[in-house]
C-alpha atoms as a PDB file:
ATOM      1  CA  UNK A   1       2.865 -25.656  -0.891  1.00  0.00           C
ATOM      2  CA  UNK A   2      -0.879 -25.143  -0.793  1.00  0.00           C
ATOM      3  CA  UNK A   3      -1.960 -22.635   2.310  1.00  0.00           C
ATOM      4  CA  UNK A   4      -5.254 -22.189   3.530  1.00  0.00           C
ATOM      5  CA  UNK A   5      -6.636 -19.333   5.775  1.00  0.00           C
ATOM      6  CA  UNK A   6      -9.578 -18.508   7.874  1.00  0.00           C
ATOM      7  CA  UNK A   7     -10.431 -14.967   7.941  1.00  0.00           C
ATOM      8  CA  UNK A   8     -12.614 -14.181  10.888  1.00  0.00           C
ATOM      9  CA  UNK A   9     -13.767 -10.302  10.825  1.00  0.00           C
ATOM     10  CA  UNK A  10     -15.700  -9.371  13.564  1.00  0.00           C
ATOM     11  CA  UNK A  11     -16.664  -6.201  12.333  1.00  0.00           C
ATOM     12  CA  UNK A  12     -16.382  -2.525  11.347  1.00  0.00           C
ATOM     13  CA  UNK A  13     -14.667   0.600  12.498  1.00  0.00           C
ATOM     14  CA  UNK A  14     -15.046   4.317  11.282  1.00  0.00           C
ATOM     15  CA  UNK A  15     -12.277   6.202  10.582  1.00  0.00           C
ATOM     16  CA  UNK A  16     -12.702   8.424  13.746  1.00  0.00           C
ATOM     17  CA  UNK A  17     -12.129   5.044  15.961  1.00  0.00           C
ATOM     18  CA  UNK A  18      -8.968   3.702  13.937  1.00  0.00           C
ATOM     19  CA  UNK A  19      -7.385   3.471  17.506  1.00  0.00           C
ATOM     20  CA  UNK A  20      -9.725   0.744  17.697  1.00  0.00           C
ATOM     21  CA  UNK A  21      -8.518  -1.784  15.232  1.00  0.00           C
ATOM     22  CA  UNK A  22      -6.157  -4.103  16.785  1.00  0.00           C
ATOM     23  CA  UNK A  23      -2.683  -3.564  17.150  1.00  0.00           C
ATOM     24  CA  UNK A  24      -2.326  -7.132  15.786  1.00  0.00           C
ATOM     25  CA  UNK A  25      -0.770  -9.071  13.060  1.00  0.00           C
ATOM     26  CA  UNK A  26      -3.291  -9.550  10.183  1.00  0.00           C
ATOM     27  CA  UNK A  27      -5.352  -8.415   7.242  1.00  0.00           C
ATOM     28  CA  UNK A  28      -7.448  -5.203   6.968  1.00  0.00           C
ATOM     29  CA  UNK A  29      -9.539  -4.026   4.119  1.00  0.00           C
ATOM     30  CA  UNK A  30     -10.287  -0.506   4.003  1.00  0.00           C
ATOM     31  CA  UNK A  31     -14.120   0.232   2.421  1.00  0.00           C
ATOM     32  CA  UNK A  32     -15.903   3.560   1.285  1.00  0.00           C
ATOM     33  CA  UNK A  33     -19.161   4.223   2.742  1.00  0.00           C
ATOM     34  CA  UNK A  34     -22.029   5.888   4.363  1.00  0.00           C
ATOM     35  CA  UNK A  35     -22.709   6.110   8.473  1.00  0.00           C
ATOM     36  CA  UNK A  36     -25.933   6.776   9.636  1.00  0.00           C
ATOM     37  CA  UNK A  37     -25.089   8.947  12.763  1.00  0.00           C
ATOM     38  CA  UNK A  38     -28.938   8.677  14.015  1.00  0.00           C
ATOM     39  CA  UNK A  39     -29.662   4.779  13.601  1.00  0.00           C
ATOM     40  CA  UNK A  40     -25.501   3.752  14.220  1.00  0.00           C
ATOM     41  CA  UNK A  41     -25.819   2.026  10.738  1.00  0.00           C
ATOM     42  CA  UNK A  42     -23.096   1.103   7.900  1.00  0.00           C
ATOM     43  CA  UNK A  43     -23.641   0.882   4.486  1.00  0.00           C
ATOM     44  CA  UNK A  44     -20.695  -0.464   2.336  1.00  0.00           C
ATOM     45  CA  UNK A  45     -19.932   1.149  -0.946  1.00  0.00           C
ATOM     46  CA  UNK A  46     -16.459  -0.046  -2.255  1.00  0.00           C
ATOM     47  CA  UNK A  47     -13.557  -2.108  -1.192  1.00  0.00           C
ATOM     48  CA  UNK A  48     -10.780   0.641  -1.115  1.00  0.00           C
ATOM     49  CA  UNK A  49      -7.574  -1.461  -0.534  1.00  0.00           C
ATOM     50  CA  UNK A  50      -6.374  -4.974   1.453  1.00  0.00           C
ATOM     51  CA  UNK A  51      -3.356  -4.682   3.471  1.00  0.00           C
ATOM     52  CA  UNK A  52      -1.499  -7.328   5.575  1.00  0.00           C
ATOM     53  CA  UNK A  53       0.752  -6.286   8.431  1.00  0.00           C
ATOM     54  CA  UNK A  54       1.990  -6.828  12.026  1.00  0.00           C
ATOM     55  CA  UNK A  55       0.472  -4.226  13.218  1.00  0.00           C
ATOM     56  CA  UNK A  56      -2.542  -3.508  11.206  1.00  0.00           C
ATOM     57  CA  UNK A  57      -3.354  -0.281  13.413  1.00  0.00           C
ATOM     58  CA  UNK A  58       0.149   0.889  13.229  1.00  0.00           C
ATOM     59  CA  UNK A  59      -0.232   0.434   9.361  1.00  0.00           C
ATOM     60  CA  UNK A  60      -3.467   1.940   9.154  1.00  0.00           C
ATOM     61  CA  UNK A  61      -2.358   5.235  10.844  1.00  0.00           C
ATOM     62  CA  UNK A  62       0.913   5.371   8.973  1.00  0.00           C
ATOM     63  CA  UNK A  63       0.012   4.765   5.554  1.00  0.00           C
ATOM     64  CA  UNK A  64       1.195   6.699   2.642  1.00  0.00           C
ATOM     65  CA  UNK A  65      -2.210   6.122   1.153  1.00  0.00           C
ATOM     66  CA  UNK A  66      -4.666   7.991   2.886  1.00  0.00           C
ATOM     67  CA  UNK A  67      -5.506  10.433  -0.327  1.00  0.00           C
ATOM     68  CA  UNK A  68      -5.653   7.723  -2.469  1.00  0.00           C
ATOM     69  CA  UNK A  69      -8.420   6.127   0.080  1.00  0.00           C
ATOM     70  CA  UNK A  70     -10.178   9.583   0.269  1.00  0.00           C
ATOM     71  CA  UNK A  71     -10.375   9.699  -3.152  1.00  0.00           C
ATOM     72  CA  UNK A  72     -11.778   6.203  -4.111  1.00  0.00           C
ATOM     73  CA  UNK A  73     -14.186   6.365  -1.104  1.00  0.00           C
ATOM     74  CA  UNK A  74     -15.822   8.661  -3.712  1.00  0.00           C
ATOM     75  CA  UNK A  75     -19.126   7.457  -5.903  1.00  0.00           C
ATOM     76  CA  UNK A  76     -19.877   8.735  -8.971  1.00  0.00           C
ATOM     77  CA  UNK A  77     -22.846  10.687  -8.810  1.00  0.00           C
ATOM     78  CA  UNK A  78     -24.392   8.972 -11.864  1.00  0.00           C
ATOM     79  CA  UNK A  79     -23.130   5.032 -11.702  1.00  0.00           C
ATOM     80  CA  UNK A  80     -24.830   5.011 -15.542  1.00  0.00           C
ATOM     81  CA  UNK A  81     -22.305   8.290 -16.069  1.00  0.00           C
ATOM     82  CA  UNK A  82     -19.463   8.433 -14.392  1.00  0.00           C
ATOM     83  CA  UNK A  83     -18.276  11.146 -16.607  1.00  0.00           C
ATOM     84  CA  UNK A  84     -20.700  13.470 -14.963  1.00  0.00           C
ATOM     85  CA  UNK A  85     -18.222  13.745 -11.608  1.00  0.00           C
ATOM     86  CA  UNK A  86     -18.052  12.473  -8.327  1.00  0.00           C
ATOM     87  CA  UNK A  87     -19.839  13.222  -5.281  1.00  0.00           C
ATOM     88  CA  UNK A  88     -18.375  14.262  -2.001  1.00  0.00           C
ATOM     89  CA  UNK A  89     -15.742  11.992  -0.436  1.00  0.00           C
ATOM     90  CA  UNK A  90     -17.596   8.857   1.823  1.00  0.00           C
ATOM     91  CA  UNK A  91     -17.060   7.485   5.049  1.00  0.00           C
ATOM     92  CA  UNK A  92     -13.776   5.601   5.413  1.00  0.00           C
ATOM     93  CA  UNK A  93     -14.230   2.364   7.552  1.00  0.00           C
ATOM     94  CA  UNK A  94     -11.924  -0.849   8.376  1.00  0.00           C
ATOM     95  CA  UNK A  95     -12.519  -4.000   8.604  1.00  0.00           C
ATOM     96  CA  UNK A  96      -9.652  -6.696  10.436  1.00  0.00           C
ATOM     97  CA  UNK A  97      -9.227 -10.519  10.681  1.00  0.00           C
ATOM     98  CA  UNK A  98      -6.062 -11.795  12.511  1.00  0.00           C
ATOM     99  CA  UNK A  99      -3.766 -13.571  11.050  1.00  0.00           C
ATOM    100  CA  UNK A 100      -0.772 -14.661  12.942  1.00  0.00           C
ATOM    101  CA  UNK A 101       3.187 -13.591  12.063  1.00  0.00           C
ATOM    102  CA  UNK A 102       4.035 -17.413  11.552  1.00  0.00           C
ATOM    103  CA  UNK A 103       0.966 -17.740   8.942  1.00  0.00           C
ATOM    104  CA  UNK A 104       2.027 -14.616   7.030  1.00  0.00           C
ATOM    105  CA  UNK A 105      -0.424 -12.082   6.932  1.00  0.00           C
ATOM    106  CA  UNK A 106       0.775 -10.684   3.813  1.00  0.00           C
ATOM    107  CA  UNK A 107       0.396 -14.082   1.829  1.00  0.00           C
ATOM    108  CA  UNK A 108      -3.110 -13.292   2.724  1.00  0.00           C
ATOM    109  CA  UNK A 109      -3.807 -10.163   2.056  1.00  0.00           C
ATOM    110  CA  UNK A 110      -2.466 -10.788  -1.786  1.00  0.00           C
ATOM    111  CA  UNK A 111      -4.812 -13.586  -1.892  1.00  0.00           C
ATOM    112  CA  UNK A 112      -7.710 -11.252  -1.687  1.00  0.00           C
ATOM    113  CA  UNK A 113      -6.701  -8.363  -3.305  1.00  0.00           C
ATOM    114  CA  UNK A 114      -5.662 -10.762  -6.103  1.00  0.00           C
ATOM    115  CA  UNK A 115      -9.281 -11.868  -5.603  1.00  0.00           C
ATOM    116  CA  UNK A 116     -11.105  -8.639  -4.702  1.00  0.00           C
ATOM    117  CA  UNK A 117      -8.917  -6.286  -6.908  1.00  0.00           C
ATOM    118  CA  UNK A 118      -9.618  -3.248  -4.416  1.00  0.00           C
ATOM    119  CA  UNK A 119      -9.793   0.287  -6.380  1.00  0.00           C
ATOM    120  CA  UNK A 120      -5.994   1.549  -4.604  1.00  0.00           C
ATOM    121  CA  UNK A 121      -4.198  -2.211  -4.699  1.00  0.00           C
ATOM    122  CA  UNK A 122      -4.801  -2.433  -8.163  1.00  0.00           C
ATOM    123  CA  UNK A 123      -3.906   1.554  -9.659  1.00  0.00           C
ATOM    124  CA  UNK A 124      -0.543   1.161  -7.788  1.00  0.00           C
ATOM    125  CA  UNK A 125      -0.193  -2.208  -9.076  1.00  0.00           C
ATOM    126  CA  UNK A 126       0.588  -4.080  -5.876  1.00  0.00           C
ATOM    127  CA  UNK A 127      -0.544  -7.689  -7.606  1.00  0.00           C
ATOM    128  CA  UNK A 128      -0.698  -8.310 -11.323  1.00  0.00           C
ATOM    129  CA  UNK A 129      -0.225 -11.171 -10.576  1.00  0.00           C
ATOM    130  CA  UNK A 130      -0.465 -13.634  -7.344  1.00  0.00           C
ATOM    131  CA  UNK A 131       3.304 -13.935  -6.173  1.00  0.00           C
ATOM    132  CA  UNK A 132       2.871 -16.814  -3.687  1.00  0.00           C
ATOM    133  CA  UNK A 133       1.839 -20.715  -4.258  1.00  0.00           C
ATOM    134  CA  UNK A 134      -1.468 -21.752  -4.375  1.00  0.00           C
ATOM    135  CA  UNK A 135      -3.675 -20.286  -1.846  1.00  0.00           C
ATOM    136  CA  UNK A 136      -7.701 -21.427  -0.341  1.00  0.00           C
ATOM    137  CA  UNK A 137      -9.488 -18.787   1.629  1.00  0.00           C
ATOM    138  CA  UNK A 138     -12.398 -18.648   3.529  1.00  0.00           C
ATOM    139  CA  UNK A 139     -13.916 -15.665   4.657  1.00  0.00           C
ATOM    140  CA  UNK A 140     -15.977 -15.701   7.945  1.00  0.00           C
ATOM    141  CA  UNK A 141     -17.966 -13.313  10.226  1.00  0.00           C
ATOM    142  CA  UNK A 142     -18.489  -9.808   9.215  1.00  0.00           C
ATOM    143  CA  UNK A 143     -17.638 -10.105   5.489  1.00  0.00           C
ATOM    144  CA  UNK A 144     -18.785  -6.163   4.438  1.00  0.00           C
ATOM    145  CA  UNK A 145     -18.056  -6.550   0.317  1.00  0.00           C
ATOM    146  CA  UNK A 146     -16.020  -9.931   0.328  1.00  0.00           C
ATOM    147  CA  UNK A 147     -15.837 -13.096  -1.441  1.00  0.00           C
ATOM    148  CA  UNK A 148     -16.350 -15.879   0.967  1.00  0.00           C
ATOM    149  CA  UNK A 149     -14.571 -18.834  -0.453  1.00  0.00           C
ATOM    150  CA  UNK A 150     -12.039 -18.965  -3.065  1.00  0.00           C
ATOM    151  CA  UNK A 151      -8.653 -20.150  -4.342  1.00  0.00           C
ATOM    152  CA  UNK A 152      -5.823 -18.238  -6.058  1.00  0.00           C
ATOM    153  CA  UNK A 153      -3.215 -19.668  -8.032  1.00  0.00           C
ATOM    154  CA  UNK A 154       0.418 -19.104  -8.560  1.00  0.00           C
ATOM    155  CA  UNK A 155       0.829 -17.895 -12.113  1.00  0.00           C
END
């Protein structure tokens, strides 16, 4: 059956105030970026990884893939060369829209990393394909890097 979900994110936290994001059931996307200390502004680099959970603090602060997130919060220091390295690691910074337990957060989540195809989702191969039915999404509020309206299809 056909699903559709509303993601509302209402905005940005940096890694230092994790215990910030909601203990809540829904989905977070973890970016790669800069934070200006002196005018308290965010600039967006990369969409690291989409998770959906429960507890999306509780899976933030647990995950097993905090080195992989350090490591693709990196830019290369020539976008024209990437071969010539990478520059030091970026800000990490988290994004959340709730989702509730009956409405399966999860379902979600796959529906925008199958989308988004985050740097992390896609080298551990969480979704070659999209494993659920047909799926609409619109993306509200405080979209950082995301697509705002889309479908995915079962394959």
């Amino acid at each position: 059956m056909r699903k559709r979900y509303v993601l509302d994110f209402d905005g940005f936290w940096i890694e230092d105030s994790i215990d910030k994001v909601p203990a809540a059931s829904g989905v977070y996307v973890v970016y790669g970026g800069i934070y200006n200390e002196e005018t308290k502004e965010t600039a967006l680099e990369t969409i690291i990884y989409v998770g959906g959970a429960t507890n999306a603090q509780a899976a933030i602060t647990s995950s097993p893939h905090w080195d992989e997130w350090r490591e693709a919060s990196r830019l290369p220091l020539n976008p024209d060369e990437p071969e010539e390295g990478f520059g030091e690691v970026n800000d990490i910074f988290f994004a959340f829209a709730p989702v509730t337990v009956d409405n399966d957060p999860e379902r979600a989540a796959a529906a925008v990393v199958f989308e988004q195809m985050p740097k992390v989702n896609t080298s551990t191969g969480d979704f070659d394909e999209f494993p659920y039915e047909d799926t609409k999404m619109s993306v509200t509020g405080k979209t950082g890097l995301l697509n705002t309206q889309y479908e995915v299809y079962f394959e």
